[in-house]
C-alpha atoms as a PDB file:
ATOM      1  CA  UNK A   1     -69.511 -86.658  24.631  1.00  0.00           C
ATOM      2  CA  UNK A   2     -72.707 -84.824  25.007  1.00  0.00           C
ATOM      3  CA  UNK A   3     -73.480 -81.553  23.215  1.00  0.00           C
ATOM      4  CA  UNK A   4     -73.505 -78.313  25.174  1.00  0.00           C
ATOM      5  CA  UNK A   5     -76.392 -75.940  23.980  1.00  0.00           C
ATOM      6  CA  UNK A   6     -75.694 -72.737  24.372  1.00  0.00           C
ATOM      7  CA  UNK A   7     -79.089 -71.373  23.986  1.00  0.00           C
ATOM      8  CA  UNK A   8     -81.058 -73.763  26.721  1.00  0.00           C
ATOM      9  CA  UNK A   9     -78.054 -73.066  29.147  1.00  0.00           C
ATOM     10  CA  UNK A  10     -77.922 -68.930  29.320  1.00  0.00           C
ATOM     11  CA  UNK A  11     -74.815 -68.226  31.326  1.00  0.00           C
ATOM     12  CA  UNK A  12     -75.605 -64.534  33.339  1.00  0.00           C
ATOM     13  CA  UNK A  13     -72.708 -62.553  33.507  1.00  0.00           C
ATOM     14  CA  UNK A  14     -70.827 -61.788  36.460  1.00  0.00           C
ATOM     15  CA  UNK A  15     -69.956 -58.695  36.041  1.00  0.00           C
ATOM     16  CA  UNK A  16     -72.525 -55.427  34.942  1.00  0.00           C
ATOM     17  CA  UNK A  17     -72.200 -52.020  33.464  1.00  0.00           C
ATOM     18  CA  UNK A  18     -73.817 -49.213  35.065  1.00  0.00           C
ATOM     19  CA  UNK A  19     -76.814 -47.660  32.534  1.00  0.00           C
ATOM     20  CA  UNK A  20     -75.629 -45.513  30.362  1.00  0.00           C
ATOM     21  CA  UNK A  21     -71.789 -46.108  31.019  1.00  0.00           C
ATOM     22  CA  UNK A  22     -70.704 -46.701  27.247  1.00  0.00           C
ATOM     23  CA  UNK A  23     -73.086 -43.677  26.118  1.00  0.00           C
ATOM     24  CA  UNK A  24     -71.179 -41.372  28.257  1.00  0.00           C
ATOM     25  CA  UNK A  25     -67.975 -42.969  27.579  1.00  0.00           C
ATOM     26  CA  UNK A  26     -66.434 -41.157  25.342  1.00  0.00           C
ATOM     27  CA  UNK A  27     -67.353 -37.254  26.979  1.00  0.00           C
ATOM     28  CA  UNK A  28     -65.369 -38.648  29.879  1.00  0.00           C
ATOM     29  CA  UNK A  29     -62.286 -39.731  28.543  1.00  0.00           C
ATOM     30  CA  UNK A  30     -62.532 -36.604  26.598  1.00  0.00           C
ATOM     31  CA  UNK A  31     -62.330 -34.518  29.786  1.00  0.00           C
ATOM     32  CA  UNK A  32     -59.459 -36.532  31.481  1.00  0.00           C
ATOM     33  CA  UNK A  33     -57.468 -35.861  28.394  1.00  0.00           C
ATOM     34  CA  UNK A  34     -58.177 -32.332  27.506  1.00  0.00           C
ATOM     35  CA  UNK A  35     -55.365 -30.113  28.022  1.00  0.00           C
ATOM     36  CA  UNK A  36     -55.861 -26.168  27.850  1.00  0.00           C
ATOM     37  CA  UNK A  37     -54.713 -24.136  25.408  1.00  0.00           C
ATOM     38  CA  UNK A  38     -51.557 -22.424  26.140  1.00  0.00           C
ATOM     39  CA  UNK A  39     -51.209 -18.719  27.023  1.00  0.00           C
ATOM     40  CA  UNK A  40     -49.731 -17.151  23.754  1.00  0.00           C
ATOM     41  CA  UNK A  41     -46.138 -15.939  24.327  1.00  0.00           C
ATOM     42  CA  UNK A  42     -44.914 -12.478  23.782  1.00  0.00           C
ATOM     43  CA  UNK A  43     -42.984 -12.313  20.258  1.00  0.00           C
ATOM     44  CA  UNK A  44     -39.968 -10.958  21.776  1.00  0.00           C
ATOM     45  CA  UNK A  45     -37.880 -13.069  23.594  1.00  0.00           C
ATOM     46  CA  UNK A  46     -34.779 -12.285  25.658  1.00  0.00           C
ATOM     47  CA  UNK A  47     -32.755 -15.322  25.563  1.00  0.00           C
ATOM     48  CA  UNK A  48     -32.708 -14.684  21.545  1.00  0.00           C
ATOM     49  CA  UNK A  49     -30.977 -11.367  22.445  1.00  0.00           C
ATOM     50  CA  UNK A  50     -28.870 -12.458  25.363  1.00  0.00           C
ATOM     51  CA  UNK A  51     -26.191 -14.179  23.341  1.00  0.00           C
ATOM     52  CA  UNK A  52     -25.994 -11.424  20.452  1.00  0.00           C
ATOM     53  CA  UNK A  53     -25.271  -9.557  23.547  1.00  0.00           C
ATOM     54  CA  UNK A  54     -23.075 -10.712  25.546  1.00  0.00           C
ATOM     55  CA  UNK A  55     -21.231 -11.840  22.385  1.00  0.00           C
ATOM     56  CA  UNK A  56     -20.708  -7.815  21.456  1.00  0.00           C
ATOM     57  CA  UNK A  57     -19.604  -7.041  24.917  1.00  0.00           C
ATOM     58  CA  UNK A  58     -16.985  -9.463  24.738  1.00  0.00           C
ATOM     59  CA  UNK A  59     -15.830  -8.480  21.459  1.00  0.00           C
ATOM     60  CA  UNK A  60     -15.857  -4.897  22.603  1.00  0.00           C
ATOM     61  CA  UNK A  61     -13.881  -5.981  26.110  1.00  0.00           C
ATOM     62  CA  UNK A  62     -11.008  -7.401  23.783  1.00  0.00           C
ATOM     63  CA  UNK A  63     -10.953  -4.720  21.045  1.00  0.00           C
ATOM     64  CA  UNK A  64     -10.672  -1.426  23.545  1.00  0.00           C
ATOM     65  CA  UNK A  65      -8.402  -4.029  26.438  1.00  0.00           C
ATOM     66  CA  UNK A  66      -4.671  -2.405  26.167  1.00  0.00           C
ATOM     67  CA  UNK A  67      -2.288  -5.531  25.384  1.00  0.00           C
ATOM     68  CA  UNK A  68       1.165  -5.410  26.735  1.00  0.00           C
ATOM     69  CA  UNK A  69       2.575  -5.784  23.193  1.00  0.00           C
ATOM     70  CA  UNK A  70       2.108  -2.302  22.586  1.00  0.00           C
ATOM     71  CA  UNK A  71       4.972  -1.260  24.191  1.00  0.00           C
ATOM     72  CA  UNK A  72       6.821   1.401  22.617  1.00  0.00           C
ATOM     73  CA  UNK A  73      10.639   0.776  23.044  1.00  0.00           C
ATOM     74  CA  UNK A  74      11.895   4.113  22.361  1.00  0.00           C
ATOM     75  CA  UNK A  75      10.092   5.736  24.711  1.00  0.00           C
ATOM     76  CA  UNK A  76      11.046   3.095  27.511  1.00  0.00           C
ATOM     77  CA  UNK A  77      15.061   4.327  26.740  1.00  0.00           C
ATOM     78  CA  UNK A  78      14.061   7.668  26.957  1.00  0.00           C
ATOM     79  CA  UNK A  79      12.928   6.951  30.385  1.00  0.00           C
ATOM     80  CA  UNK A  80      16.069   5.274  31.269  1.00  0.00           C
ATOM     81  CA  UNK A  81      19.135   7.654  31.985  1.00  0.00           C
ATOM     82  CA  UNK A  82      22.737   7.653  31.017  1.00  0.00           C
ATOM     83  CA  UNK A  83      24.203   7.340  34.503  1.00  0.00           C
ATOM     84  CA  UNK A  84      21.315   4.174  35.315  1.00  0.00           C
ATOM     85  CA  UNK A  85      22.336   2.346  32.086  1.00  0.00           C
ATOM     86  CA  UNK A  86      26.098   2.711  33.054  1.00  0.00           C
ATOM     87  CA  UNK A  87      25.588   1.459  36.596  1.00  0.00           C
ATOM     88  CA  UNK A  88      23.779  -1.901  35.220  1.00  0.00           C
ATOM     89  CA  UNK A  89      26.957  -2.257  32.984  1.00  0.00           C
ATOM     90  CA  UNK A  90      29.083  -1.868  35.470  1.00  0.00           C
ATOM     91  CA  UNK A  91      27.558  -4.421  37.634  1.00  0.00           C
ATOM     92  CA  UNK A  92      26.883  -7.061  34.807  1.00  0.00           C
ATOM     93  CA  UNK A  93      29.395  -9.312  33.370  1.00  0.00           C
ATOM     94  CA  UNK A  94      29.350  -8.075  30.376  1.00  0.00           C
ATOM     95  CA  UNK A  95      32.554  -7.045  28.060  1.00  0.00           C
ATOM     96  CA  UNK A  96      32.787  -4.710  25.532  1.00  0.00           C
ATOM     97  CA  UNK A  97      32.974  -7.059  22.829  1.00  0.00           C
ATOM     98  CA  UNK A  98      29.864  -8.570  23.962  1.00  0.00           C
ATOM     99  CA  UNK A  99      28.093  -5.127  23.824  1.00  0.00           C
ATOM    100  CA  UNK A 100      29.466  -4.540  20.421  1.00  0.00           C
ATOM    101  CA  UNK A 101      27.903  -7.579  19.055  1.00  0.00           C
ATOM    102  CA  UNK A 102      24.190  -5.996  19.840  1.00  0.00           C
ATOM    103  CA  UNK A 103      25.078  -3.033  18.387  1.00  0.00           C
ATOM    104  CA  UNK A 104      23.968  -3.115  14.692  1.00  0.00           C
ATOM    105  CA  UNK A 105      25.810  -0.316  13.883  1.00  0.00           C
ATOM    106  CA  UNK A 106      28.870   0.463  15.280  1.00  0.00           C
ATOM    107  CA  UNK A 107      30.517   3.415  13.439  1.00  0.00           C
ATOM    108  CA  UNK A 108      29.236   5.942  15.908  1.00  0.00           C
ATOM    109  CA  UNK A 109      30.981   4.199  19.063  1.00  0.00           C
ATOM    110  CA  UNK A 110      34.256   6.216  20.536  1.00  0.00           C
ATOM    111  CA  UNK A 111      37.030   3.913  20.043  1.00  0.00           C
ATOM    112  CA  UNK A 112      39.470   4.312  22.914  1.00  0.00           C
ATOM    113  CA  UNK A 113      43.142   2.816  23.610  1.00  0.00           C
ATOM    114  CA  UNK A 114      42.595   3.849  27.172  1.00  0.00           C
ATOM    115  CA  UNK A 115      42.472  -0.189  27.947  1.00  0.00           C
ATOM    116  CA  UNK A 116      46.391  -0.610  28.450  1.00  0.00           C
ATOM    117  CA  UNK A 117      46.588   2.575  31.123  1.00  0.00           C
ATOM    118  CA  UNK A 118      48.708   2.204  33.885  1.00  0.00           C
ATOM    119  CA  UNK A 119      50.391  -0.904  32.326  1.00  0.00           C
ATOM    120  CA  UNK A 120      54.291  -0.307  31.928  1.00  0.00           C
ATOM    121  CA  UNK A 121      55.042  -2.239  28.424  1.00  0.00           C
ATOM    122  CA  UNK A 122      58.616  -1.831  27.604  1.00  0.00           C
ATOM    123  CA  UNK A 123      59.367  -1.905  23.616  1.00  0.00           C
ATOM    124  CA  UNK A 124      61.480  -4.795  23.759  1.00  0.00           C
ATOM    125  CA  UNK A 125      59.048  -6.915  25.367  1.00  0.00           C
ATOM    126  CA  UNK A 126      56.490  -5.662  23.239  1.00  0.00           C
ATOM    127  CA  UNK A 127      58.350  -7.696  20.602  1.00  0.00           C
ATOM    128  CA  UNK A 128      58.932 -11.024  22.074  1.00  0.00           C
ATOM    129  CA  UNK A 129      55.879 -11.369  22.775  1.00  0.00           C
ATOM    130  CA  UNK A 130      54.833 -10.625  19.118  1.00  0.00           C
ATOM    131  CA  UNK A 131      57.751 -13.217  17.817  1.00  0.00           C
ATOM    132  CA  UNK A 132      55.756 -16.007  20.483  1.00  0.00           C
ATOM    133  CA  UNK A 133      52.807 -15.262  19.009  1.00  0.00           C
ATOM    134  CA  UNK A 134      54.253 -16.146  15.131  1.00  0.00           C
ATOM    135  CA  UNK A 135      56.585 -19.172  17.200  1.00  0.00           C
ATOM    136  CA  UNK A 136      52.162 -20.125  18.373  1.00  0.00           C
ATOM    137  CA  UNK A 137      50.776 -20.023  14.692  1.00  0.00           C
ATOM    138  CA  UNK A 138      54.032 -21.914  12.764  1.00  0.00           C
ATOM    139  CA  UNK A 139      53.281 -24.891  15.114  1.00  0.00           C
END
């Protein structure tokens, strides 16, 4: 194999840089890349305040909103009269020993007997029907 001398044999280059291109290099890749400086922003900014805000509104909306649990009972009767509530009982199926049960206190109802009127009950059978009822119970 023969020896290649490197210096006898000069090999030109292909390719050539314009003059000056690495000098002024760097001042153009320095101008591609430069970005400017950003405008300064106002201190105050409103989407900071926006949710403080709209937070208070809604707490606000829900404090001062009237809630149907308010509802003041007593004054709902009041409205109601005598005649009205007698009507609905009449109408409902419900007895009086129904009613009673609601009733916490039941000392101030009128007790009537008025619930056997215009029923003829003779004495006699008054009392076979109680000696049934203890004939019922013994068996």
């Amino acid at each position: 194999m023969s020896k290649i001398d490197l210096h006898k044999n000069k090999v030109k280059a292909p390719f050539k840089a314009p003059d000056a291109y690495f000098e002024e290099l760097t001042s153009n890749i320095q101008e591609r890349i430069s970005v400017p400086a950003p405008a300064p922003r106002p201190s105050f900014q409103w989407k900071w305040a926006l949710a403080p805000a709209m937070v208070l509104i809604l707490a606000l909306a829900f404090y001062f909103y009237p809630t149907g649990s308010e509802v003041n009972i007593d004054q709902m009767l009041v409205d109601i009269s005598d005649e009205q509530i007698e009507a609905y009982l009449e109408l409902s199926d419900i007895s009086e020993y129904e009613i009673a049960q609601f009733i916490d206190n039941a000392e101030g109802l009128e007790e009537t007997n008025d619930f056997l009127e215009g029923i003829d009950i003779e004495a006699g059978d008054l009392e076979n029907f109680i000696i049934d009822l203890e004939g019922l119970e013994k068996i």
